[in-house]
C-alpha atoms as a PDB file:
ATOM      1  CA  UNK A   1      10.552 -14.376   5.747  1.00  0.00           C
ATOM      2  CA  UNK A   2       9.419 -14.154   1.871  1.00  0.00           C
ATOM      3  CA  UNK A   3       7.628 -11.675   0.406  1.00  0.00           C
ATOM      4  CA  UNK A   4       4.013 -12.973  -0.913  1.00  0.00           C
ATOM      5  CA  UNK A   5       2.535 -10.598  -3.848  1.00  0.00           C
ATOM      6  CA  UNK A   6      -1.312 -10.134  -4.078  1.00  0.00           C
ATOM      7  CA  UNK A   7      -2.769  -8.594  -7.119  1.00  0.00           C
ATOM      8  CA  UNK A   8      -5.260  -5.622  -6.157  1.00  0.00           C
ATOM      9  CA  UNK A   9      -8.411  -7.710  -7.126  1.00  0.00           C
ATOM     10  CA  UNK A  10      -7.443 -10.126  -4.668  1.00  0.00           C
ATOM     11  CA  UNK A  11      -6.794  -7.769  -1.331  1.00  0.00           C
ATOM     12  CA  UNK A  12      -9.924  -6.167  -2.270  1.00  0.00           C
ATOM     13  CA  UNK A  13     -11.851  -9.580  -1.882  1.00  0.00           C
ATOM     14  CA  UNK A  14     -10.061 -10.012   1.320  1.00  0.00           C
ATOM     15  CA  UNK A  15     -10.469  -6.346   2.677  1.00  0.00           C
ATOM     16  CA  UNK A  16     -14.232  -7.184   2.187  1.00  0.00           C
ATOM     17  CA  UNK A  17     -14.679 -10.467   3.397  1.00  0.00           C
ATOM     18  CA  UNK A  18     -12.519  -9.968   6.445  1.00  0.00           C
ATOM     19  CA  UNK A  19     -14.355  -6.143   7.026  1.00  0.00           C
ATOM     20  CA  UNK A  20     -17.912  -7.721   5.757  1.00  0.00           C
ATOM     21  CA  UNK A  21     -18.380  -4.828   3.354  1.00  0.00           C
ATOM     22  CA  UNK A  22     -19.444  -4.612  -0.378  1.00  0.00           C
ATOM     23  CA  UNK A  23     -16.386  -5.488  -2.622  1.00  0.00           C
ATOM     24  CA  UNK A  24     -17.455  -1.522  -4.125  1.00  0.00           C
ATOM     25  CA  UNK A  25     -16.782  -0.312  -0.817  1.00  0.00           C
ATOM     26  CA  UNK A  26     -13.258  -2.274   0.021  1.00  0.00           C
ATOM     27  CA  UNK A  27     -12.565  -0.766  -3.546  1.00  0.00           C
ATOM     28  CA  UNK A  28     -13.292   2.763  -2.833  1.00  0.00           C
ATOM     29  CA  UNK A  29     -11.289   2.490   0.653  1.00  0.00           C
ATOM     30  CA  UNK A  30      -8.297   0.929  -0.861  1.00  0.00           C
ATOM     31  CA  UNK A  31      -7.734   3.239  -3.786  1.00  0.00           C
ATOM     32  CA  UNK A  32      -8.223   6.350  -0.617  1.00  0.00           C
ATOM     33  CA  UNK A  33      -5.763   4.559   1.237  1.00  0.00           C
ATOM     34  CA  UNK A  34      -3.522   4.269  -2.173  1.00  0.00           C
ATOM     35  CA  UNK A  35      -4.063   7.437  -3.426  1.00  0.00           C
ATOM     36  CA  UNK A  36      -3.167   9.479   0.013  1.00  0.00           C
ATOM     37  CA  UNK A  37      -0.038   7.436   0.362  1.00  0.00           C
ATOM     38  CA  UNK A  38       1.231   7.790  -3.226  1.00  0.00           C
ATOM     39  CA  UNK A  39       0.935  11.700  -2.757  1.00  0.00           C
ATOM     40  CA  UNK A  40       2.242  11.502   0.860  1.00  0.00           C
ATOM     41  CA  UNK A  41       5.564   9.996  -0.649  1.00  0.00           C
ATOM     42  CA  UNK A  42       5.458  12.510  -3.918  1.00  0.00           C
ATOM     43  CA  UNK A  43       5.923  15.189  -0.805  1.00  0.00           C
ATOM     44  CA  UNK A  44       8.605  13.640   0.349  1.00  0.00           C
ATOM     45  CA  UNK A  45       6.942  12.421   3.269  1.00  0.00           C
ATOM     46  CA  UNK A  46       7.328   9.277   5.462  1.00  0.00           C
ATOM     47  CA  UNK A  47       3.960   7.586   6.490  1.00  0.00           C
ATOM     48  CA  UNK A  48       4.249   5.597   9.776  1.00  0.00           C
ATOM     49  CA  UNK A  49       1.658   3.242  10.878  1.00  0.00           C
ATOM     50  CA  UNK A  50       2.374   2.451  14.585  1.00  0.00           C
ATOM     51  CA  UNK A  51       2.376  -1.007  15.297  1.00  0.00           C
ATOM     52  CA  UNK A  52       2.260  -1.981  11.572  1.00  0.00           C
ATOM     53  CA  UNK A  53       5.003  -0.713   9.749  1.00  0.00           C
ATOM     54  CA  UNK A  54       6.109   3.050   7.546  1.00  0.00           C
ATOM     55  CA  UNK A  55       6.037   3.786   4.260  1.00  0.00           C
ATOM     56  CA  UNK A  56       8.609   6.009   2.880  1.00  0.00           C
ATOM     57  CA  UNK A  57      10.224   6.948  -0.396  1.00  0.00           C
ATOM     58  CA  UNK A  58      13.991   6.534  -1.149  1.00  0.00           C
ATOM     59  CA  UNK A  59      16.359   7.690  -4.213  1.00  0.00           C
ATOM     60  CA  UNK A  60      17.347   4.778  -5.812  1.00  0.00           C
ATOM     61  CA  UNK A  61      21.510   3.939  -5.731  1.00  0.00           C
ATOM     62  CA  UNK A  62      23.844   4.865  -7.967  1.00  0.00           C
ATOM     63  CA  UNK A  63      25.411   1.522  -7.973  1.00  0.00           C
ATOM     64  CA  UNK A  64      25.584  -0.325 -11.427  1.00  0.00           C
ATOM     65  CA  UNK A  65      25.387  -4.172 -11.020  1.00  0.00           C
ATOM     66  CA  UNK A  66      26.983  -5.653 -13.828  1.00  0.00           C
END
């Protein structure tokens, strides 16, 4: 299993076809959803969606790949 990336533009267009609402609206929900999770994780905090997935912040490794 891959990872895909999707540029913000584009999950905006498909919040709001697949929720019918305004592409302003999918906008203003996403950047809620973005903002409360990037503070969330400045905490420290783990967000954990159940049946989705969690979101959670990690220091990166000391390990130097050469």
């Amino acid at each position: 299993m891959g990872m895909i990336s999707v540029k913000k533009k584009e999950l905006i267009e498909k919040i709001a076809k697949a929720s019918k609402a305004a592409k302003s609206v999918s906008e203003s929900v996403l950047n809620a959803f973005l903002k409360i999770v990037s503070q969330t994780l400045k905490k420290g905090d783990k967000i954990q969606l159940i049946g989705f997935g969690a979101f959670e912040s990690k220091e990166p490794s000391s390990k130097c790949w050469t």
